[in-house]
Protein backbone atom coordinates (compact mmCIF):
# COMPACT_ATOMS: atom_id res chain seq x y z
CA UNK A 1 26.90 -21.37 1.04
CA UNK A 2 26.31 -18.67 -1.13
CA UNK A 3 26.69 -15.48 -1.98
CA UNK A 4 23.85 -14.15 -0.76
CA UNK A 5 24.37 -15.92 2.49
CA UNK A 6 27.71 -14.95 2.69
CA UNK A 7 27.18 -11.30 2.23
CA UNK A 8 24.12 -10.37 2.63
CA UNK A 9 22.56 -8.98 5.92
CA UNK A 10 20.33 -11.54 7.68
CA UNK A 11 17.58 -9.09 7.50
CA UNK A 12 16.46 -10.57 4.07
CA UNK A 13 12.91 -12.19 4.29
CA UNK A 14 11.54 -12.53 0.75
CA UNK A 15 14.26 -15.01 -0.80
CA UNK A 16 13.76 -16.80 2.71
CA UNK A 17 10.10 -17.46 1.82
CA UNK A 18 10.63 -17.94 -2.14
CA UNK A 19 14.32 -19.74 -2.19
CA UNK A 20 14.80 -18.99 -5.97
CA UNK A 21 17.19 -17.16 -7.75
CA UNK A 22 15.43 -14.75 -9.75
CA UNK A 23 16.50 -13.45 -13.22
CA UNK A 24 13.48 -12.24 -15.43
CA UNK A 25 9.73 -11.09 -15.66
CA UNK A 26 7.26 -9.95 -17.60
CA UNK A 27 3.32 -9.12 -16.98
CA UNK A 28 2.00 -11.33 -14.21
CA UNK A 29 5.00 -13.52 -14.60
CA UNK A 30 8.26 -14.16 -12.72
CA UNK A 31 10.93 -16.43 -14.28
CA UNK A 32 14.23 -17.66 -12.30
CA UNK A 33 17.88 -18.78 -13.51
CA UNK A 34 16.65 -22.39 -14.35
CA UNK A 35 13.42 -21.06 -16.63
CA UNK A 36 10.72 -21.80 -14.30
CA UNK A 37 8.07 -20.01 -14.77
CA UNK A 38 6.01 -18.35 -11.00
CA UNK A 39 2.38 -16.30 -11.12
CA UNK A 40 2.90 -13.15 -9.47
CA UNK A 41 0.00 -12.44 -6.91
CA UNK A 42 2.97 -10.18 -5.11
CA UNK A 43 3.09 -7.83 -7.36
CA UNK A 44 6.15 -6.42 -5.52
CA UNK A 45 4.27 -5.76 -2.80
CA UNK A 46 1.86 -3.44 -4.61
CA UNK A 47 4.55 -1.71 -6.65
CA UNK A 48 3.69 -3.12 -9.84
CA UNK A 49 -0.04 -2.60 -10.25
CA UNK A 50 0.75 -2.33 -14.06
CA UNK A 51 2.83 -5.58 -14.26
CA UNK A 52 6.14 -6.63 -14.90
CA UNK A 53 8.09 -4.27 -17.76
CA UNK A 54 4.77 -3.70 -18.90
CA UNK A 55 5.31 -2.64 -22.81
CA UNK A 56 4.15 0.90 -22.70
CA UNK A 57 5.84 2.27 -19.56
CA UNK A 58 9.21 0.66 -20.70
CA UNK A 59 9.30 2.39 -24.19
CA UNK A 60 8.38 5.08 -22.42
CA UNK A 61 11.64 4.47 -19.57
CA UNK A 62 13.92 3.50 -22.80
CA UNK A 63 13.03 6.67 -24.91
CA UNK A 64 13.65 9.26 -22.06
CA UNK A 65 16.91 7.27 -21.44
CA UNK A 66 18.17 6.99 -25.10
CA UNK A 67 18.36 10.78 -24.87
CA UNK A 68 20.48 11.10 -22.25
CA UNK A 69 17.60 13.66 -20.42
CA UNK A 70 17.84 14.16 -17.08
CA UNK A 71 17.81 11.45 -14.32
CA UNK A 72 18.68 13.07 -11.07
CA UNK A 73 17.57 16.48 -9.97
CA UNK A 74 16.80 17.13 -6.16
CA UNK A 75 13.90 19.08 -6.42
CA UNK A 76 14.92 21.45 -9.51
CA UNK A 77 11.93 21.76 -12.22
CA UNK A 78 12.59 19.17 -15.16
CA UNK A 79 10.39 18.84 -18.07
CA UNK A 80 9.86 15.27 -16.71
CA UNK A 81 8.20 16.43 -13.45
CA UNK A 82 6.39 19.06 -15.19
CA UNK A 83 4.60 16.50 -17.46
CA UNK A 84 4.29 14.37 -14.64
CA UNK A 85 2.42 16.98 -12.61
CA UNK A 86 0.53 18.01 -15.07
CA UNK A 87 -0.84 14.30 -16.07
CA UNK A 88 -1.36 14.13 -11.92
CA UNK A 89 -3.40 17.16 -12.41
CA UNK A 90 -5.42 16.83 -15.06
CA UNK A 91 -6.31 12.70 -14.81
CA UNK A 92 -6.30 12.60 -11.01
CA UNK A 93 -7.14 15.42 -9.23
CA UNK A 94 -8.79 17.77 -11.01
CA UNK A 95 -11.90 15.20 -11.80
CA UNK A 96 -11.80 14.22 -8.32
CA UNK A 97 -12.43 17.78 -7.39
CA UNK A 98 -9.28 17.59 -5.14
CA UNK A 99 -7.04 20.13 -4.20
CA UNK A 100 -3.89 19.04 -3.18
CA UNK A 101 -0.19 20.18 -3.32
CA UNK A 102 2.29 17.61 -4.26
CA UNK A 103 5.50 17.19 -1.99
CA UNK A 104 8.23 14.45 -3.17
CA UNK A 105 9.43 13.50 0.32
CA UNK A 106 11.96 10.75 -0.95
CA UNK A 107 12.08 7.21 -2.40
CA UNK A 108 9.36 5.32 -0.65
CA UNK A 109 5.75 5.29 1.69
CA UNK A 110 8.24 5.72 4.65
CA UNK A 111 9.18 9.22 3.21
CA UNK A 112 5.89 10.24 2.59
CA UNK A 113 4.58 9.44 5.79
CA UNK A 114 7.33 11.05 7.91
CA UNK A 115 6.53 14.09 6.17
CA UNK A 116 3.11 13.28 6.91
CA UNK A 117 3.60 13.22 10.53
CA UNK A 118 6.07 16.05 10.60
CA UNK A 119 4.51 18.84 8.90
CA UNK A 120 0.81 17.73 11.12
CA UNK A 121 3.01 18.41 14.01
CA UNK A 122 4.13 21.67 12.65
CA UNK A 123 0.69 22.54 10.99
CA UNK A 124 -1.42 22.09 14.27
CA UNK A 125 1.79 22.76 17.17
CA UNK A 126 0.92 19.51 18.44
CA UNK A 127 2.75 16.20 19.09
CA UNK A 128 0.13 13.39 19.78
CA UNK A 129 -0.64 11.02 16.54
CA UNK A 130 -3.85 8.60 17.05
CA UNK A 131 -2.86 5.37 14.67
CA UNK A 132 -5.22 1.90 14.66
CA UNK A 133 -4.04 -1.42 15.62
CA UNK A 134 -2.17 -3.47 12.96
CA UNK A 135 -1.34 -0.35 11.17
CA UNK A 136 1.62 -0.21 9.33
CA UNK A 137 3.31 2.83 7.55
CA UNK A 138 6.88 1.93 7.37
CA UNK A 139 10.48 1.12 9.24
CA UNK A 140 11.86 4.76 9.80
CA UNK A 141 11.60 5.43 13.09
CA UNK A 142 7.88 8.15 12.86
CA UNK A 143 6.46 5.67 10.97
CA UNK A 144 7.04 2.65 12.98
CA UNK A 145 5.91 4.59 15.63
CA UNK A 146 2.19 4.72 14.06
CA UNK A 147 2.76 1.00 13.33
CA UNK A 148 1.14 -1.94 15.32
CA UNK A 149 3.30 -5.01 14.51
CA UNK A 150 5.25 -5.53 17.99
CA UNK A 151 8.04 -7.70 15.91
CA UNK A 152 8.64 -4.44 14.00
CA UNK A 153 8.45 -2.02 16.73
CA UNK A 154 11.41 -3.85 18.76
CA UNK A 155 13.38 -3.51 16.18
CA UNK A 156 13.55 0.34 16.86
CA UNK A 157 15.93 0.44 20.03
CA UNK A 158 14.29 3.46 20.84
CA UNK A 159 10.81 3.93 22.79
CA UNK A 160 8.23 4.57 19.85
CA UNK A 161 6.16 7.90 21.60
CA UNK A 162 3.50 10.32 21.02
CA UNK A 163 1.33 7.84 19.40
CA UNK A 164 -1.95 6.76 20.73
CA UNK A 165 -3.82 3.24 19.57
CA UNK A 166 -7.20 3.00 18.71
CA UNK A 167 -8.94 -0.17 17.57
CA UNK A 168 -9.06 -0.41 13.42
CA UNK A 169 -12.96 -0.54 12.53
CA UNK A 170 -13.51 -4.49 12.23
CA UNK A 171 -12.31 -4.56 16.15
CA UNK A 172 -15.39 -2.85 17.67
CA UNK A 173 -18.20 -4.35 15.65
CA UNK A 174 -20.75 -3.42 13.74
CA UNK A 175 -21.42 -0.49 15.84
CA UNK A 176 -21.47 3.11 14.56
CA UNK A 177 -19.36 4.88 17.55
CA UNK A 178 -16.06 5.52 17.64
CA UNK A 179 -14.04 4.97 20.94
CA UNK A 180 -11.63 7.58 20.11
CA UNK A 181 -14.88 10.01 20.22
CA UNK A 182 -15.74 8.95 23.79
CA UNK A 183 -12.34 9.70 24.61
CA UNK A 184 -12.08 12.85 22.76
CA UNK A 185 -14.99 13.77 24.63
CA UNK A 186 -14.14 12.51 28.23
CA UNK A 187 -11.90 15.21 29.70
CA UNK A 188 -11.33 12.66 32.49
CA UNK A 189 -10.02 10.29 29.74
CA UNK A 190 -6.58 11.37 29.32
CA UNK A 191 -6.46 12.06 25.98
CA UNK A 192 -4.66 14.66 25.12
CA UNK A 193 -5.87 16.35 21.91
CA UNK A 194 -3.35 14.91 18.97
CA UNK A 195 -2.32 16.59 15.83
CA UNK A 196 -3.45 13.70 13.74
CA UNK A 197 -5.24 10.92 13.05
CA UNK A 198 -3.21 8.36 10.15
CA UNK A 199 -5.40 5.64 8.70
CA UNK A 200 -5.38 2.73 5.91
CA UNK A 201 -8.58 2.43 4.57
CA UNK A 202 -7.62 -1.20 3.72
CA UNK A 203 -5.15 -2.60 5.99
CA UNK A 204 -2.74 -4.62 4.02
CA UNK A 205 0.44 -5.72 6.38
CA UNK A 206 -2.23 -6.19 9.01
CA UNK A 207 -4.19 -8.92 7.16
CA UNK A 208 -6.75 -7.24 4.89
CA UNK A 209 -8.58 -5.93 7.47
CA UNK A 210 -11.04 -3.30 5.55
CA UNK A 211 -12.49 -0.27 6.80
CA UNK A 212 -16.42 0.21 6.78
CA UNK A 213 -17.48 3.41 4.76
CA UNK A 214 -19.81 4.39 7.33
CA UNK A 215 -16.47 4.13 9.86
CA UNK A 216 -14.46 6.43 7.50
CA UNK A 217 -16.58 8.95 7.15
CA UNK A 218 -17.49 8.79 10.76
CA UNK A 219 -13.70 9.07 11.19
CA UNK A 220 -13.87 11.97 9.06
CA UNK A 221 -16.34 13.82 10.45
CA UNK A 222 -14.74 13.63 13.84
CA UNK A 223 -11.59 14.73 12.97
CA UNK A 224 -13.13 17.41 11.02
CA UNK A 225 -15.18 18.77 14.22
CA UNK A 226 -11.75 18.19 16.97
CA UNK A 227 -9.39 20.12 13.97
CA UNK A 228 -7.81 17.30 13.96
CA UNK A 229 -5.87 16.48 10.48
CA UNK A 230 -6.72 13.38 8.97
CA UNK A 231 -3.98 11.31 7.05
CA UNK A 232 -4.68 8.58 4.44
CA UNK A 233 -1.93 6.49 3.85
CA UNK A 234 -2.55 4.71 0.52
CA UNK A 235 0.66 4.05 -0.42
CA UNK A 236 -0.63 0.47 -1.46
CA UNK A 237 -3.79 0.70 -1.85
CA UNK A 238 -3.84 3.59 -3.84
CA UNK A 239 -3.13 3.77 -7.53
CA UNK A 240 -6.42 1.87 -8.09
CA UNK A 241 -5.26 -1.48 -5.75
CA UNK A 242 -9.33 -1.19 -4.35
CA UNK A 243 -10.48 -0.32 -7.92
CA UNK A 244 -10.89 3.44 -7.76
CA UNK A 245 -7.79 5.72 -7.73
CA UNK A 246 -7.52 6.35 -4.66
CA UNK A 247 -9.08 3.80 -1.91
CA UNK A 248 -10.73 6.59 0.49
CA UNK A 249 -12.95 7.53 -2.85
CA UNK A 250 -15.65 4.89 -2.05
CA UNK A 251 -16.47 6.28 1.22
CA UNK A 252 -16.52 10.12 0.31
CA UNK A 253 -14.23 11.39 2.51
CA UNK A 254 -11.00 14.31 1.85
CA UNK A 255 -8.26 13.61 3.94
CA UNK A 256 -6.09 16.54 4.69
CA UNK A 257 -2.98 14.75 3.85
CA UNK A 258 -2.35 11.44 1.70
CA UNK A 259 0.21 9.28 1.03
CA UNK A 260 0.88 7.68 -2.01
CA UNK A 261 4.14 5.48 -3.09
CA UNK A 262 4.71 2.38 -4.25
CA UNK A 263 2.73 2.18 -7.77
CA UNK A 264 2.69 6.20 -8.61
CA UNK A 265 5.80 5.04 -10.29
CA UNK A 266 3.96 2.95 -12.56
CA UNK A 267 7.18 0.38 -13.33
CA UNK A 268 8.51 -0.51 -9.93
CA UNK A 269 10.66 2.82 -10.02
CA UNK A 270 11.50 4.52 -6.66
CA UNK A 271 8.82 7.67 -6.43
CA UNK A 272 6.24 8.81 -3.11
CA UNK A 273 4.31 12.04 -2.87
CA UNK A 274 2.60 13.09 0.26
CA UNK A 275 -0.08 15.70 -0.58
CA UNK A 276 -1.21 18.03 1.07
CA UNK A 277 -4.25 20.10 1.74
CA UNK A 278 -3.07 23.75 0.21
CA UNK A 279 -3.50 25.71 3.25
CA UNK A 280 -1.30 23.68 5.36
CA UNK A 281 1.64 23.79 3.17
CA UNK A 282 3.47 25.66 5.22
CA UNK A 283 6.98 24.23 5.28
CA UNK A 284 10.18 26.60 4.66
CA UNK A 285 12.31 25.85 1.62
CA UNK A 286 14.06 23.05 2.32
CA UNK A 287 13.06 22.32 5.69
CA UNK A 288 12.22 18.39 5.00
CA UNK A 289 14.14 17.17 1.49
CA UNK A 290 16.18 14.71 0.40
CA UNK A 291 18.77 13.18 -2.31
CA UNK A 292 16.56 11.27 -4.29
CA UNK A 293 13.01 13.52 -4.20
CA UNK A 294 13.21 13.54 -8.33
CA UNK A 295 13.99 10.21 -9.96
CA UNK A 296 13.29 11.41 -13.07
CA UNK A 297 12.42 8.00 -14.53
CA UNK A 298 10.08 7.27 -12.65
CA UNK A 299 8.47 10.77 -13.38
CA UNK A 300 8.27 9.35 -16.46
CA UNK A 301 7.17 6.13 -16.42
CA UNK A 302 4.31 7.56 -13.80
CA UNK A 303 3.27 10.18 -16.32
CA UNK A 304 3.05 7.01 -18.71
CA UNK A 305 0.99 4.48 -16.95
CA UNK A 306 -1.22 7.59 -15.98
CA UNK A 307 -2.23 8.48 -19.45
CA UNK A 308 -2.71 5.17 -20.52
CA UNK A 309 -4.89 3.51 -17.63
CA UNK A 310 -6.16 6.79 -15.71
CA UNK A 311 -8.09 8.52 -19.19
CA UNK A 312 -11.41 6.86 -18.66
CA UNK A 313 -12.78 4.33 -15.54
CA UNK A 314 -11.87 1.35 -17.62
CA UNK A 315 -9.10 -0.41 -15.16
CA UNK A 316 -11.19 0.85 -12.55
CA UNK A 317 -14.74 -1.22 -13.97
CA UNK A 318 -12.08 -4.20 -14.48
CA UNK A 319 -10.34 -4.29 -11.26
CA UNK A 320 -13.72 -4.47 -9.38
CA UNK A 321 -14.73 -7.08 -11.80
CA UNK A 322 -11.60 -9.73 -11.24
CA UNK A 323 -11.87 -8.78 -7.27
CA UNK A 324 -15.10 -10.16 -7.22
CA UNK A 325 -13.82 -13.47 -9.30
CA UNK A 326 -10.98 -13.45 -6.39
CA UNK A 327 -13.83 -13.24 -3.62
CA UNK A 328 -16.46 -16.07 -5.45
CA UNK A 329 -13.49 -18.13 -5.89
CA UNK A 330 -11.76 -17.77 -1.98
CA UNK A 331 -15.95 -18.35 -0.50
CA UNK A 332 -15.75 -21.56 -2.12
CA UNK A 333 -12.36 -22.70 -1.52
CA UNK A 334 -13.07 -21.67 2.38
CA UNK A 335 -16.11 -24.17 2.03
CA UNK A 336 -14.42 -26.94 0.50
CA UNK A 337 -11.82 -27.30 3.17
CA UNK A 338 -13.89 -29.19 6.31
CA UNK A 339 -12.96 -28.31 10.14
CA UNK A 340 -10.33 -25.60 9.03
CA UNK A 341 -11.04 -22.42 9.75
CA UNK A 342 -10.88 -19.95 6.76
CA UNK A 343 -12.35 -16.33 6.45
CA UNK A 344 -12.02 -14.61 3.03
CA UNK A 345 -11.65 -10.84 3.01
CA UNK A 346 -10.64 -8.17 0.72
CA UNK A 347 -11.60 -5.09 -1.64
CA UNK A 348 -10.78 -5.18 -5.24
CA UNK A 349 -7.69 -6.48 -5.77
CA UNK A 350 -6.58 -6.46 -2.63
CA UNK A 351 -8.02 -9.78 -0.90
CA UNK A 352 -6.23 -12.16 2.58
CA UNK A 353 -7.05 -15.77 3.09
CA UNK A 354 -7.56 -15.92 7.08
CA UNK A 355 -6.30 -19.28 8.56
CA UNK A 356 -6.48 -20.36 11.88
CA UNK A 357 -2.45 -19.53 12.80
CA UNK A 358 0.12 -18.27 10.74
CA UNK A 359 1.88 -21.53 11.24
CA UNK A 360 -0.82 -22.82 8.44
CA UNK A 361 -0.70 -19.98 6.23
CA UNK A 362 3.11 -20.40 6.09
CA UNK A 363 2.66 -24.19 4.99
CA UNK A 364 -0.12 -22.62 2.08
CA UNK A 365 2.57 -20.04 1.06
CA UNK A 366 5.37 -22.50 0.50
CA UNK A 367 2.82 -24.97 -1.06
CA UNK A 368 1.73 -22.57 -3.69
CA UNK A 369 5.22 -21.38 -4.31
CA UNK A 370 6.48 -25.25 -5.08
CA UNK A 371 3.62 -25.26 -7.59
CA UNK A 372 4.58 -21.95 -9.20
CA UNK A 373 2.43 -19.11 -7.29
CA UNK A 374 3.86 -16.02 -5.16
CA UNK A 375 1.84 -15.18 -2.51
CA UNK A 376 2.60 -13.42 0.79
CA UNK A 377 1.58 -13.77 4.26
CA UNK A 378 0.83 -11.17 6.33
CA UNK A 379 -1.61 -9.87 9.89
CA UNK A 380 -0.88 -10.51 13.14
CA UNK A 381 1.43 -14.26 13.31
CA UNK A 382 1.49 -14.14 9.87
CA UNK A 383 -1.45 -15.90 9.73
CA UNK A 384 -3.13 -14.42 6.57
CA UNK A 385 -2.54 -15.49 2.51
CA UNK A 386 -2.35 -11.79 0.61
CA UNK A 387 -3.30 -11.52 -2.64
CA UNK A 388 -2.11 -8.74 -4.25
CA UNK A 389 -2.04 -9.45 -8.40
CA UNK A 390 -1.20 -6.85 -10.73
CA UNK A 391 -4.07 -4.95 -12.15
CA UNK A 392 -3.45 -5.84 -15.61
CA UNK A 393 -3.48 -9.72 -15.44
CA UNK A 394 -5.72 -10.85 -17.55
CA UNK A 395 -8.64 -13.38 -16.10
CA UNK A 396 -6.66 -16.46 -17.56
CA UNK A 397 -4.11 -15.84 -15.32
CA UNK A 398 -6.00 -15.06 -12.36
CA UNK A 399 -8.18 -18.20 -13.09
CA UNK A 400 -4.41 -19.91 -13.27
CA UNK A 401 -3.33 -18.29 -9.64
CA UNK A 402 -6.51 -19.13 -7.87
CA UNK A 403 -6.89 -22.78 -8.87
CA UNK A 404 -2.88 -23.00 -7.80
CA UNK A 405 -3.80 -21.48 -4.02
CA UNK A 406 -6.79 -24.02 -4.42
CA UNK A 407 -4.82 -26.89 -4.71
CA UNK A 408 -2.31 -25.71 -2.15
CA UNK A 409 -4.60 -25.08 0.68
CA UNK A 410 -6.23 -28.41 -0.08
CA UNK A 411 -3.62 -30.35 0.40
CA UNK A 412 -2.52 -28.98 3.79
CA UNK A 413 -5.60 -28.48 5.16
């Protein structure tokens, strides 16, 4: 037995899946204790959209660390989160033409979107939240509560309420309605009006499942008409995960509130902001905080990968380019594998293999791990291969990675 066993909770699921000890990394590459090189198509589970210790961000990290500057500071101004803010500003919003204000909720997506939920709650002095089957925002107890995975929501010991389900856009067809409008609009249907809607406009724990334009902005629009606040969480697949900054930009919508975690850290650095439509910032001083709102690293090694990859539309034009090598490559290995099942599916760099059960997928995952390739599953049972490769690797690699999955799902299926 070891140490890990020994100690550690049995809550751990990622060393279950990928039994190796791990000890180094760097770009699109993991290394363990023995020197064997993996491909990372994990990409910490979209935290790492720049890569492993990528070069820039980590001179960056050492610099502001040689100088003994600040590291932890609540929510007190630090020249840190001024330049980060300011980067934020000028790369991200202001050319978008959005006008946000930026809360830092806490650590991670969950803080962003319980502040999310919260302050809708407080904005519109409602309590209902409409949410979209296999959604999933996070394990504090709000956010599971907008979440569809029923292996998650037992874990809560608590009944999850105030949360309505809707079905996500690739449930009802190719239709243009919305069954949340017919409800809205049936005042026999029950529906009570809530305070907000919260949507993914890629769902990636749910199995790639990706929202329709037309459906957003239909979704939009509605929300818009009820005063209903709309809430984007793109906590990963923002930071340019569907090739644009943020995903929602393809289908011209404003949400009143987003989410953002994960990458905004740039290095794999603790950091979420939720923000927030200026009008409904409305919170008292203090009223939703935290220990660890300003990781002042991270501030840094955000404002870092934001001035090097956010100046021009450059990682944008390339992400879109090596998503559509990941979607060419997945038709044809869903061709090449006859009487199985296999559905292809994504948005830039975001893309899910669909098998027929998860107990298949599982076999793929632990195939293409023995031959050196990280890749998670994901949806409902599991039953979806997620590829989710950092931004920078370079088409070698991804070339490398795919022909790896390849050869894995080939010789299970």
């Amino acid at each position: 037995m070891t140490i890990f066993e020994e100690r550690e909770s049995a809550v751990r699921s990622y060393c279950r899946t990928w039994p190796a000890v791990f000890d180094r990394a760097a770009g699109s590459w993991l290394y363990d204790e023995n020197g064997r090189a993996y491909l990372d198509f994990f990409a910490g589970a979209g935290a790492l959209n720049y890569g492993h210790n990528n070069p820039v961000l980590k001179g960056a990290l050492l610099d502001y660390l040689a100088g003994d500057r600040i590291i932890h500071s609540l929510d007190m101004y630090t020249i840190a989160k001024r330049e980060f803010l300011t980067a934020f500003d000028e790369l991200i919003l202001r050319p978008r033409r959005l006008d946000y204000r930026v809360q830092f909720p806490g650590p991670g997506g969950a803080n962003a979107v319980e502040a999310a939920l919260k302050l809708a709650r407080k904005v519109t002095g409602r309590t209902g939240v409409i949410t979209f089957t296999n959604a999933f925002h996070g394990m504090t107890l709000g956010a599971l509560s907008v979440t569809g995975s029923a292996f998650h929501r037992r874990g809560a010991g608590v009944p999850l309420a105030h949360v309505t389900p809707m079905p996500f856009d690739p449930s009802v067809g190719s239709g243009g309605s919305l069954w949340f409008e017919c409800l809205l609009d049936d005042s026999g249907s029950g529906l009570d009006k809530p305070a907000a809607v919260i949507v993914e406009t890629v769902q990636g724990e749910g199995g790639i499942n990706v929202a329709r334009a037309e459906w957003l902005r239909g979704l939009a629009d509605l929300c818009g008409r009820h005063d209903i606040l709309l809430i984007v969480d793109d906590v990963q697949m923002g930071c340019g995960r569907t090739g644009p900054f943020f995903s929602f930009e393809t289908a011209g919508i404003t949400p009143d509130i987003v989410c953002l975690s994960k990458s905004i850290g740039g290095y794999g650095l603790p950091l979420a902001l939720t923000l927030i439509r200026p009008d409904l910032d409305i919170w008292g001083p203090g009223e939703h905080n935290g220990t660890f709102r300003g990781v002042n690293p991270a501030f840094v090694t955000a404002t870092a990968a934001l001035r090097t990859y956010w100046q021009d539309n450059e990682l944008e034009r390339t992400t879109l380019a090596k998503g559509q090598r990941i979607a060419t490559a997945l038709s044809a290995l869903a061709q090449s594998v006859p009487g199985t099942l296999i559905r292809p599916r994504g948005r830039g760099l975001a893309h899910g293999l669909a098998f027929e059960n998860g107990e298949l997928a599982g076999k793929v995952s632990s195939a293409a791990f023995e031959r050196g390739l990280l890749v998670e599953t994901c949806g409902p049972q599991g039953a979806v291969i997620k590829l989710l490769p950092p931004l920078t690797i370079a088409g070698t690699e991804l070339d490398q990675g795919l022909a790896l999955l390849a050869d894995a799902t080939q010789a299970i299926c």
